[in-house]
PDB file of N, CA and C in Angstrom:
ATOM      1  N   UNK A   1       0.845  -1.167   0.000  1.00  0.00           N
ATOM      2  CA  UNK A   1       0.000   0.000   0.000  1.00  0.00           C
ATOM      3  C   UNK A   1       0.902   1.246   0.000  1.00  0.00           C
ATOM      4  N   UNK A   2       0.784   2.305  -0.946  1.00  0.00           N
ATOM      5  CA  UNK A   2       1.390   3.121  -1.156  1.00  0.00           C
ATOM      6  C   UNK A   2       0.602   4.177  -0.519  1.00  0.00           C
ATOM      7  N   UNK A   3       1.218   5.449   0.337  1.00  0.00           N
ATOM      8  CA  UNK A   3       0.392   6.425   0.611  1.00  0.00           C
ATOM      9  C   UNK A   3       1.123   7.503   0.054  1.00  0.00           C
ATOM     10  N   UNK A   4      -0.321   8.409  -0.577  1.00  0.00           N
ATOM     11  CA  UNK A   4      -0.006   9.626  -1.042  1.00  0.00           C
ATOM     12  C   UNK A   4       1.162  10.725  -0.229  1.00  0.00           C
ATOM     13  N   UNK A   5       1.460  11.092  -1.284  1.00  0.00           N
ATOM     14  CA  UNK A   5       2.640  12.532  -0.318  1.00  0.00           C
ATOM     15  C   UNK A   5       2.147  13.878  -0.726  1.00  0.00           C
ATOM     16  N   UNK A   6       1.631  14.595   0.635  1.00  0.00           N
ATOM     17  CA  UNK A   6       1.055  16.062   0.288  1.00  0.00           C
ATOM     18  C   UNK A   6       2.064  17.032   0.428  1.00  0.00           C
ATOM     19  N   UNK A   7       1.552  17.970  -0.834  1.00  0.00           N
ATOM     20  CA  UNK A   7       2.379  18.601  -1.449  1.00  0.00           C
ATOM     21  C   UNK A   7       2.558  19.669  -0.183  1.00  0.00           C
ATOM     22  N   UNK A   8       3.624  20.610  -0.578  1.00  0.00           N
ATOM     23  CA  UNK A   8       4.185  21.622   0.186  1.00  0.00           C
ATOM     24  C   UNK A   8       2.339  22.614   0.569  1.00  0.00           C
ATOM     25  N   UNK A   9       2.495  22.930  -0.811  1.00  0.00           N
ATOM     26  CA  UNK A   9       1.253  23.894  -1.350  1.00  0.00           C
ATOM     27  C   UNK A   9       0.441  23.590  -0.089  1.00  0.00           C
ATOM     28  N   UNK A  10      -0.473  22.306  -0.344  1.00  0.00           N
ATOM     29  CA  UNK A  10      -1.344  21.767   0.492  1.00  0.00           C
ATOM     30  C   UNK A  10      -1.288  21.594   1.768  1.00  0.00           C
ATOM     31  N   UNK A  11      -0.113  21.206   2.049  1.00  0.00           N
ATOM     32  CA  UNK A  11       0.259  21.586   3.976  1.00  0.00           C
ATOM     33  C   UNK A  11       0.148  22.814   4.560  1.00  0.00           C
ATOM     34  N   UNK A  12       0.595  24.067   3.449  1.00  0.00           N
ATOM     35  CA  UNK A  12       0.737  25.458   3.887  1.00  0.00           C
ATOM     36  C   UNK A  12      -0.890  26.164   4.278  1.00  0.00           C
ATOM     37  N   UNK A  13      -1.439  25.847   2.923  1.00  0.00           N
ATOM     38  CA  UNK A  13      -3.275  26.164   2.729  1.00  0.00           C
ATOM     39  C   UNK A  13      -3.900  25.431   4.024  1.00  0.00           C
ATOM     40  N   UNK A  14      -3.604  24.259   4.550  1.00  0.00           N
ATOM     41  CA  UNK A  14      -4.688  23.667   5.764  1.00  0.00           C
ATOM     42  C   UNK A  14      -3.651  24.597   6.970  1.00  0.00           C
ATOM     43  N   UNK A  15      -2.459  24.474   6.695  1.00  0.00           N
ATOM     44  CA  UNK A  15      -1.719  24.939   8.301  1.00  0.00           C
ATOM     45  C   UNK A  15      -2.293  26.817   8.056  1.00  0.00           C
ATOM     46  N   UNK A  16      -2.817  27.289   6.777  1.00  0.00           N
ATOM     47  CA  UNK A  16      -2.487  28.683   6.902  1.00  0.00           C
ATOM     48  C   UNK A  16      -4.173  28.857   7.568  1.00  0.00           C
ATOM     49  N   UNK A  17      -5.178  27.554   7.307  1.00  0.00           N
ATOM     50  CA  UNK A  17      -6.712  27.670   7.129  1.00  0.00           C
ATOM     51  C   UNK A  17      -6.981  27.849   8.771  1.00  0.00           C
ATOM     52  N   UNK A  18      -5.724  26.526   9.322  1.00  0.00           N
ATOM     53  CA  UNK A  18      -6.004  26.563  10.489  1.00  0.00           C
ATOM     54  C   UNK A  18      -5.801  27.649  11.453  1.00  0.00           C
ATOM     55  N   UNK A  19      -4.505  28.482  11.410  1.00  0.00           N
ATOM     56  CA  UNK A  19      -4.371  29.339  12.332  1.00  0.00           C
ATOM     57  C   UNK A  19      -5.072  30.408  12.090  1.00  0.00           C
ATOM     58  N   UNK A  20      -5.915  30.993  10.827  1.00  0.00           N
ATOM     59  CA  UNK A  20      -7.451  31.846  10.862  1.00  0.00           C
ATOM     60  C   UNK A  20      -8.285  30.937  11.215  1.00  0.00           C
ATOM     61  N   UNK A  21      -8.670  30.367  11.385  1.00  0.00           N
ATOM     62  CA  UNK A  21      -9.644  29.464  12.259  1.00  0.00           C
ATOM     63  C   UNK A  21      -9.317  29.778  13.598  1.00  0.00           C
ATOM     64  N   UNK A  22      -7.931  29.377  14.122  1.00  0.00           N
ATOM     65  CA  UNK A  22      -8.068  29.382  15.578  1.00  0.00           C
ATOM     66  C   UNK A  22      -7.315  31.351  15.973  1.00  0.00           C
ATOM     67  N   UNK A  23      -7.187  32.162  15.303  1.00  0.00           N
ATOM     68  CA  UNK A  23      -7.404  33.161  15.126  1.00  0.00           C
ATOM     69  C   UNK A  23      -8.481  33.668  15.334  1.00  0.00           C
ATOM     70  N   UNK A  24      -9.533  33.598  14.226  1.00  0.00           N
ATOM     71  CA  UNK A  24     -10.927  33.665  14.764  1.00  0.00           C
ATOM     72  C   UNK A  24     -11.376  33.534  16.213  1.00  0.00           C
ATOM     73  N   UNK A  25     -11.677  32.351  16.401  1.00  0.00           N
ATOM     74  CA  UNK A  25     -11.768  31.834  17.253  1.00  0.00           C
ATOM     75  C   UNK A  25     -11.445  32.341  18.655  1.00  0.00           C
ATOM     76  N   UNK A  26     -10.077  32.714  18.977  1.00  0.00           N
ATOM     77  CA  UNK A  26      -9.369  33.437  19.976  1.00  0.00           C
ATOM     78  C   UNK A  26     -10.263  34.590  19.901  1.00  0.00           C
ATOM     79  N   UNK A  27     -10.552  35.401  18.387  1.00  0.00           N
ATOM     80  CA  UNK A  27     -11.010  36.408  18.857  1.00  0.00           C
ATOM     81  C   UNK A  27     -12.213  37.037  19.225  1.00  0.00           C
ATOM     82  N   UNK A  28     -13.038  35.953  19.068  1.00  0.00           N
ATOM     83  CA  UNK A  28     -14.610  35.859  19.389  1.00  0.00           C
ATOM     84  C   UNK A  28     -14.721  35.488  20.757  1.00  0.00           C
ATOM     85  N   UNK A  29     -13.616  34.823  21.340  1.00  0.00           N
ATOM     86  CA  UNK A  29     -13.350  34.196  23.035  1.00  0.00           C
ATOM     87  C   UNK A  29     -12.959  35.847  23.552  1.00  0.00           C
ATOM     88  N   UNK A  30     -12.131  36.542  23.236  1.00  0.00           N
ATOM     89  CA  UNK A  30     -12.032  37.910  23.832  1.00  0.00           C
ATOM     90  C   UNK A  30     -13.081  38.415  23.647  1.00  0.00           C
ATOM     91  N   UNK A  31     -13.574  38.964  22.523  1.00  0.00           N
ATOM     92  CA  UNK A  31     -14.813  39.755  22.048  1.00  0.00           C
ATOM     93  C   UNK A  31     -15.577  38.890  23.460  1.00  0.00           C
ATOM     94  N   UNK A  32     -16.220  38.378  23.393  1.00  0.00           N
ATOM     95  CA  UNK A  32     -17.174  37.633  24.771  1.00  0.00           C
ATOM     96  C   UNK A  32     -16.786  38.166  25.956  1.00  0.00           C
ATOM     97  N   UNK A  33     -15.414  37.736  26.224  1.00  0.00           N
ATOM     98  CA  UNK A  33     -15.138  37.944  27.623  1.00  0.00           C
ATOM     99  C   UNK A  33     -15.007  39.570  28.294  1.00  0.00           C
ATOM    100  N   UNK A  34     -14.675  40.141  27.038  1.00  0.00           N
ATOM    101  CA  UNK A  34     -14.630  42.117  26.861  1.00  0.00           C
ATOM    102  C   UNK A  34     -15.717  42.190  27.272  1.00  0.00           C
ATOM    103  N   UNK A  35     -17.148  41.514  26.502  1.00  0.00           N
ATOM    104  CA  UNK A  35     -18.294  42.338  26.415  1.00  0.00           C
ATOM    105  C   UNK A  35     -18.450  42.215  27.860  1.00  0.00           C
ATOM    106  N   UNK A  36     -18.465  40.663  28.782  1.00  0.00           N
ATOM    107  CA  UNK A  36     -18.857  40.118  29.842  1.00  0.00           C
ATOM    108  C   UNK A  36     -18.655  40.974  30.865  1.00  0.00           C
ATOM    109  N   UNK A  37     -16.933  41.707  30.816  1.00  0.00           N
ATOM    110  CA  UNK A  37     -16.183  42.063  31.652  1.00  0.00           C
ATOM    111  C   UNK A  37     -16.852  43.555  31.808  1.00  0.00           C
ATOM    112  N   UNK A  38     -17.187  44.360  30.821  1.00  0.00           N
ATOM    113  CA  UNK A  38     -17.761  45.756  30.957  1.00  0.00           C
ATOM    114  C   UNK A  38     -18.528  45.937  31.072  1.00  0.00           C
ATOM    115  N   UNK A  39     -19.833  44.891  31.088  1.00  0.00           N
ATOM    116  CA  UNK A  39     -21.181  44.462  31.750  1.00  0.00           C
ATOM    117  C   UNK A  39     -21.272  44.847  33.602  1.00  0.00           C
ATOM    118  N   UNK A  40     -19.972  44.052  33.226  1.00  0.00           N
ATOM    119  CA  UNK A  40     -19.849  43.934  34.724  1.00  0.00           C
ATOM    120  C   UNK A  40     -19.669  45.411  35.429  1.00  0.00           C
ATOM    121  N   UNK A  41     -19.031  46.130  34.978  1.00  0.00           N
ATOM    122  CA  UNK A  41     -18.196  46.923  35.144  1.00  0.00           C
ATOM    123  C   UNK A  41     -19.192  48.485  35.299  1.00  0.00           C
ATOM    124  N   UNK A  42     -19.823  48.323  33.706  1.00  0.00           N
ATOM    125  CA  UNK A  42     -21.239  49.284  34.050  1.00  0.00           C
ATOM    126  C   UNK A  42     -22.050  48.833  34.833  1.00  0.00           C
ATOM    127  N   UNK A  43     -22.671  47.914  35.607  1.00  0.00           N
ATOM    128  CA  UNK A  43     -23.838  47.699  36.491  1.00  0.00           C
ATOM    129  C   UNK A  43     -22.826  47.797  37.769  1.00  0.00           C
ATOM    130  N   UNK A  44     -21.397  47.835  38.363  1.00  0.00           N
ATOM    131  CA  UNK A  44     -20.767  48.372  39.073  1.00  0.00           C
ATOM    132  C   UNK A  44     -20.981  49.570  39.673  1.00  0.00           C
ATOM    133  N   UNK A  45     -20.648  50.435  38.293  1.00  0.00           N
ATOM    134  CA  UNK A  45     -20.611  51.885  38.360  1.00  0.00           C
ATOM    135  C   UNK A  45     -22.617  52.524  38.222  1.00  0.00           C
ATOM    136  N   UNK A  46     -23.089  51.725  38.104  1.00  0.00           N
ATOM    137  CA  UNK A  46     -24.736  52.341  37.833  1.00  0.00           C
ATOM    138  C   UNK A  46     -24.848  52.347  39.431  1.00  0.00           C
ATOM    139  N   UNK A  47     -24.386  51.087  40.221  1.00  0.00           N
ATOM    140  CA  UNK A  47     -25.133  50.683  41.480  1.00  0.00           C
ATOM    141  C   UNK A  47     -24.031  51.870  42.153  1.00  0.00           C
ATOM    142  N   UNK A  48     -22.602  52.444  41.986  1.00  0.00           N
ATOM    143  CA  UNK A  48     -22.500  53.730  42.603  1.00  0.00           C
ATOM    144  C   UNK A  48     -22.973  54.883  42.304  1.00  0.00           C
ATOM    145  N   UNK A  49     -23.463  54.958  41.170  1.00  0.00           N
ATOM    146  CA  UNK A  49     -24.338  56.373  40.669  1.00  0.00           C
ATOM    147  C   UNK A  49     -25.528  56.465  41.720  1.00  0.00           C
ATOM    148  N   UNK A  50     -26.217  55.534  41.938  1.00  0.00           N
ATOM    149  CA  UNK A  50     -27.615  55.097  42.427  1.00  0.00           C
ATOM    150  C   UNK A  50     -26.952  55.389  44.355  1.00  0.00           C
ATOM    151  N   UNK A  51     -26.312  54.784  44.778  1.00  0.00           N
ATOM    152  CA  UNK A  51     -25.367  55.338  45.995  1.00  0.00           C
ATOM    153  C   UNK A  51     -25.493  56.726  46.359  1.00  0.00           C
ATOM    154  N   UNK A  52     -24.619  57.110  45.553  1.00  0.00           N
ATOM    155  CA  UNK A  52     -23.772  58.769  45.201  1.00  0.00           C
ATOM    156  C   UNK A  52     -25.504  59.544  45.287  1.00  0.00           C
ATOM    157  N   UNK A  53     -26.551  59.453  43.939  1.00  0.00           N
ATOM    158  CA  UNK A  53     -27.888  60.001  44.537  1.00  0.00           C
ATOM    159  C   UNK A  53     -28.541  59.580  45.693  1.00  0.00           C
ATOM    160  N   UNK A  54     -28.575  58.617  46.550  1.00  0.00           N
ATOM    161  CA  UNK A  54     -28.951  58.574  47.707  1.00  0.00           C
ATOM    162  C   UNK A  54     -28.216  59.249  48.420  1.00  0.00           C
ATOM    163  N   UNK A  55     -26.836  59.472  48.380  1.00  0.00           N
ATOM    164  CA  UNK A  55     -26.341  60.225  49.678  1.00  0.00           C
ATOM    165  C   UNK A  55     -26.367  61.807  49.618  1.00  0.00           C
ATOM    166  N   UNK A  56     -27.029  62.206  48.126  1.00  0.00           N
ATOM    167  CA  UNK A  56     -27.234  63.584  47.813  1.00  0.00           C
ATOM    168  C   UNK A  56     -28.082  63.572  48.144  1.00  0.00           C
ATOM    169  N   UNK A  57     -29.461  63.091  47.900  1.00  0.00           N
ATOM    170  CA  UNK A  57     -31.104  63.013  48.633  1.00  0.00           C
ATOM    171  C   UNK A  57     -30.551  63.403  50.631  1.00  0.00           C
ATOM    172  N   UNK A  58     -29.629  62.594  50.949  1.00  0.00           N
ATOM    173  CA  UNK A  58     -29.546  62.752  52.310  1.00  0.00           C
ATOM    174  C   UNK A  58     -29.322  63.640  52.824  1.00  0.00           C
ATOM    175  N   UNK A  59     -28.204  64.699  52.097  1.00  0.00           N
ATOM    176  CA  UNK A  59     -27.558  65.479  52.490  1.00  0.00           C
ATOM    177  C   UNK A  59     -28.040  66.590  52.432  1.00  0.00           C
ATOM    178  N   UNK A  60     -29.201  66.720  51.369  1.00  0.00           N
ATOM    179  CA  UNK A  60     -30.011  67.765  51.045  1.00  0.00           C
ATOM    180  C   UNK A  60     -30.890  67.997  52.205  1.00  0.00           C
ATOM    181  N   UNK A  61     -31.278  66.342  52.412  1.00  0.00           N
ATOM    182  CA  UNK A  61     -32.454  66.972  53.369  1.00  0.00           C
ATOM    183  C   UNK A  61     -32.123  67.450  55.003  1.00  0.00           C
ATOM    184  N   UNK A  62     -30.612  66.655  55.102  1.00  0.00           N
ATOM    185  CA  UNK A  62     -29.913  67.449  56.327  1.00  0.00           C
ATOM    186  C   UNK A  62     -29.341  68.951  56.457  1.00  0.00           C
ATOM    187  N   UNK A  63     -29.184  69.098  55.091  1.00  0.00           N
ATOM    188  CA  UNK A  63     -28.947  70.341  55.124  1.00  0.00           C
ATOM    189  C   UNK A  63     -30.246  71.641  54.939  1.00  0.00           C
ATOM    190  N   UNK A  64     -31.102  70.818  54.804  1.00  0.00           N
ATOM    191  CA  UNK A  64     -32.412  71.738  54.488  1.00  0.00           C
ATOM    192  C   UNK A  64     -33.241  71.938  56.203  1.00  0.00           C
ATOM    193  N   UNK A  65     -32.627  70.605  56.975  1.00  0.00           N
ATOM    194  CA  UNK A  65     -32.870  70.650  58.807  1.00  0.00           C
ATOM    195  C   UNK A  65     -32.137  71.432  59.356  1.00  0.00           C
ATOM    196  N   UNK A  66     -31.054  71.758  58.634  1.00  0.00           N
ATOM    197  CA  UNK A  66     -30.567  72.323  59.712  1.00  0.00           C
ATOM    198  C   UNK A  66     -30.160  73.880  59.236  1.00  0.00           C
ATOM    199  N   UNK A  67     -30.941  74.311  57.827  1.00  0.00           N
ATOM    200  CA  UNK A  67     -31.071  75.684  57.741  1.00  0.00           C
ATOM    201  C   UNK A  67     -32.637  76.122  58.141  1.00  0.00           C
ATOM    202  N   UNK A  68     -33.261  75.605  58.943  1.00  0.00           N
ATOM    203  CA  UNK A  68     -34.650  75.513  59.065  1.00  0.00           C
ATOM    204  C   UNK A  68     -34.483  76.950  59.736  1.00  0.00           C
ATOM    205  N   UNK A  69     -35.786  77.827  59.403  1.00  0.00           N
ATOM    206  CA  UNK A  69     -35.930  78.918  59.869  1.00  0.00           C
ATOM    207  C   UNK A  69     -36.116  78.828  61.632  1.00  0.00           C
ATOM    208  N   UNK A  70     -36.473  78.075  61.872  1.00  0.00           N
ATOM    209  CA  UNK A  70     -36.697  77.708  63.641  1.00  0.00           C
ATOM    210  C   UNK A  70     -36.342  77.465  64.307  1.00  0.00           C
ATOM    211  N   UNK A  71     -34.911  76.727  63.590  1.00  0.00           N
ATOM    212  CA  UNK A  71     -33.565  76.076  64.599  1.00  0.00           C
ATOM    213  C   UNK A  71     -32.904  77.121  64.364  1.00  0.00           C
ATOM    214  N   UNK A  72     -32.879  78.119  63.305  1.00  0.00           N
ATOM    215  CA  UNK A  72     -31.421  79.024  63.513  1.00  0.00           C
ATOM    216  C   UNK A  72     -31.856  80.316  63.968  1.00  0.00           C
ATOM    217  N   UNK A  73     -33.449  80.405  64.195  1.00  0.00           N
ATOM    218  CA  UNK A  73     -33.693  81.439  65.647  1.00  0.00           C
ATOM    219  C   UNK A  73     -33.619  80.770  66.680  1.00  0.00           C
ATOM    220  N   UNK A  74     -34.036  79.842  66.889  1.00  0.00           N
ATOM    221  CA  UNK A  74     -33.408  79.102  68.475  1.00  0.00           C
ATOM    222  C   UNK A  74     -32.195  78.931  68.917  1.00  0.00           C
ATOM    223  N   UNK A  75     -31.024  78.733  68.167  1.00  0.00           N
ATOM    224  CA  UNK A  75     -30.009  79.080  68.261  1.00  0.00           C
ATOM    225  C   UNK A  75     -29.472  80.224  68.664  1.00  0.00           C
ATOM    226  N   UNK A  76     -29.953  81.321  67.770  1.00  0.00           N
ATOM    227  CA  UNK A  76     -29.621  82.792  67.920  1.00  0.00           C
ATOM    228  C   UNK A  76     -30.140  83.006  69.344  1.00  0.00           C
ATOM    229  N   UNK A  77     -31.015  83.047  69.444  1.00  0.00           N
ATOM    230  CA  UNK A  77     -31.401  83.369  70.706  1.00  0.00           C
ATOM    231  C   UNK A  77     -31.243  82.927  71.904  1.00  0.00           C
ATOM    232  N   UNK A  78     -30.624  81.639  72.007  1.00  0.00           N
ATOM    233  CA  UNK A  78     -30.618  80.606  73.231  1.00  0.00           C
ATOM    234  C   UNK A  78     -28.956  80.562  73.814  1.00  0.00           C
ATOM    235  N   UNK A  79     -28.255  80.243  72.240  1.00  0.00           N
ATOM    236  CA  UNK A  79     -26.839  79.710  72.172  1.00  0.00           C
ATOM    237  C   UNK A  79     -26.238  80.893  72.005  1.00  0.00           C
ATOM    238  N   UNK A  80     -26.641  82.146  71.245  1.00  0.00           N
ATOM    239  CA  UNK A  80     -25.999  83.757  71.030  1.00  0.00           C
ATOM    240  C   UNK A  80     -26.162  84.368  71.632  1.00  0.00           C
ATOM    241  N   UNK A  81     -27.359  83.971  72.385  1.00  0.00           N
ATOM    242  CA  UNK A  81     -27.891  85.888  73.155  1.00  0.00           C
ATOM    243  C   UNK A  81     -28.221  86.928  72.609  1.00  0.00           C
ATOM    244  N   UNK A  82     -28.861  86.601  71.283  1.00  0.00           N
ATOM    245  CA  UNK A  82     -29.358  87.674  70.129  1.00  0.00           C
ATOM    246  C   UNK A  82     -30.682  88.063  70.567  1.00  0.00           C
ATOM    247  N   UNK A  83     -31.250  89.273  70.467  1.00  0.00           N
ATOM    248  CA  UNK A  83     -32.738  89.598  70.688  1.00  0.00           C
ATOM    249  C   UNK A  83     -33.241  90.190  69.501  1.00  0.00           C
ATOM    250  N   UNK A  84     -34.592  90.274  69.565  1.00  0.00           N
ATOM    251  CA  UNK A  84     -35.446  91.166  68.521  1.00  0.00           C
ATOM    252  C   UNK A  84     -34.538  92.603  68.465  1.00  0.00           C
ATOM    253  N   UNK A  85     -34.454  93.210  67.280  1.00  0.00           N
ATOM    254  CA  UNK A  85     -33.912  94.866  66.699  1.00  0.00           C
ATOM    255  C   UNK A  85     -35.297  95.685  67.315  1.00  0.00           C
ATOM    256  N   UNK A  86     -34.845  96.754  67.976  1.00  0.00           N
ATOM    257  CA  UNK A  86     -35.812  97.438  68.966  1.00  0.00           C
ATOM    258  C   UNK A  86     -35.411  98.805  67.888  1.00  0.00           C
ATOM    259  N   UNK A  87     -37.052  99.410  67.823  1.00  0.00           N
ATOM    260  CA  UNK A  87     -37.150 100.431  67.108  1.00  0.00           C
ATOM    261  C   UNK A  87     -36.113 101.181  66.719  1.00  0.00           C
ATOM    262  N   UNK A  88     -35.508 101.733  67.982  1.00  0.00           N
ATOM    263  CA  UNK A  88     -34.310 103.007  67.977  1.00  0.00           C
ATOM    264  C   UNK A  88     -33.213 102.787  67.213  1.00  0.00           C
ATOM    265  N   UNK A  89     -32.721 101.547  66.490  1.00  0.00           N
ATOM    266  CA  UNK A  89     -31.931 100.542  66.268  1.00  0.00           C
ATOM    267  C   UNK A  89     -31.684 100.656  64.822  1.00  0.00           C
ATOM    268  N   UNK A  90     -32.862 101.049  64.506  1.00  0.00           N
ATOM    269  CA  UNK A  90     -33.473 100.820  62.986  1.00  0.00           C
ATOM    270  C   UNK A  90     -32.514 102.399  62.231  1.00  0.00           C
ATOM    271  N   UNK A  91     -31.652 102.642  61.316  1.00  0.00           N
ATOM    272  CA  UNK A  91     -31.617 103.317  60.354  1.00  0.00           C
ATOM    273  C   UNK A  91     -31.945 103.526  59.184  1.00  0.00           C
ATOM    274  N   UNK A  92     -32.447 104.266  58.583  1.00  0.00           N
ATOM    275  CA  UNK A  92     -33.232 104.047  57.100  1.00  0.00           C
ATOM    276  C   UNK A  92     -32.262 105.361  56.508  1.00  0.00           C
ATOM    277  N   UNK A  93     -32.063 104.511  55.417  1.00  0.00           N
ATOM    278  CA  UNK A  93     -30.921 105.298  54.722  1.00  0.00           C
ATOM    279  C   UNK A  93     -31.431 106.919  54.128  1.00  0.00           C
ATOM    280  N   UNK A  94     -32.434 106.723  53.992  1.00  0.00           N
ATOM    281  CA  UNK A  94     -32.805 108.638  54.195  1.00  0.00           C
ATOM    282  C   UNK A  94     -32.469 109.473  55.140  1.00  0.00           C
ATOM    283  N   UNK A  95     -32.238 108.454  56.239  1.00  0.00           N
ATOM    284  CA  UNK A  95     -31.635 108.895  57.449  1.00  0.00           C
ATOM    285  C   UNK A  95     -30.191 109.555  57.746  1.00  0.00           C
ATOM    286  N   UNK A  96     -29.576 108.749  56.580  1.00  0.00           N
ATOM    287  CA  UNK A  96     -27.986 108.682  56.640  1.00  0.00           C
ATOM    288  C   UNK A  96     -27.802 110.144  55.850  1.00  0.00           C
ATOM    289  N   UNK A  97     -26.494 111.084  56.180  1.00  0.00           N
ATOM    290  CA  UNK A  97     -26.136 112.319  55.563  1.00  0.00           C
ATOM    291  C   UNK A  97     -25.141 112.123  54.725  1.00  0.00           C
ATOM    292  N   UNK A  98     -25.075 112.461  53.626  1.00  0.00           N
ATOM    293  CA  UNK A  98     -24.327 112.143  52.843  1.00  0.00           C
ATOM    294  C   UNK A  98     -23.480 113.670  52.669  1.00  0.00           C
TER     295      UNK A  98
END
């Protein structure tokens, strides 16, 4: 039994078919794992966006308590020793001589 001998040509064409094949291949395995990986990566960064506005919602509303018109006369008055402006007190710039 005699077996055929493949030519140069023909070894080069399957060895050249194969490494675009597994070329391909490799690069459809990255392409996947890229897409997988930045999936990941944006629902990461969404769930700190979503964070970051809750702790602005918070901060707003602490800061909206504690510019409250009622706490920062109770303050003034309790913690400063500030009183009501008594008539005599009052200048009105028609008042002032220029």
């Amino acid at each position: 039994m005699v077996r055929k001998k493949y030519s140069l040509k023909r070894i080069l064409l399957v060895a050249g078919l194969a490494i675009l094949f597994l070329g391909n291949i490799t690069f459809y395995i990255w392409y996947q794992s890229e897409s997988i990986r930045l999936g990941y990566k944006i629902h990461d960064l969404e769930n700190q966006a979503e964070k970051r506005q809750e702790e602005i919602k918070q901060l707003e509303a602490k800061k909206e308590a504690l510019l409250a018109p009622d706490r920062i006369d109770r303050i003034a008055r309790n913690e400063l020793n500030l009183q009501d402006v008594k008539p005599d007190q009052i200048i009105f710039e028609s008042q002032i001589e220029k």
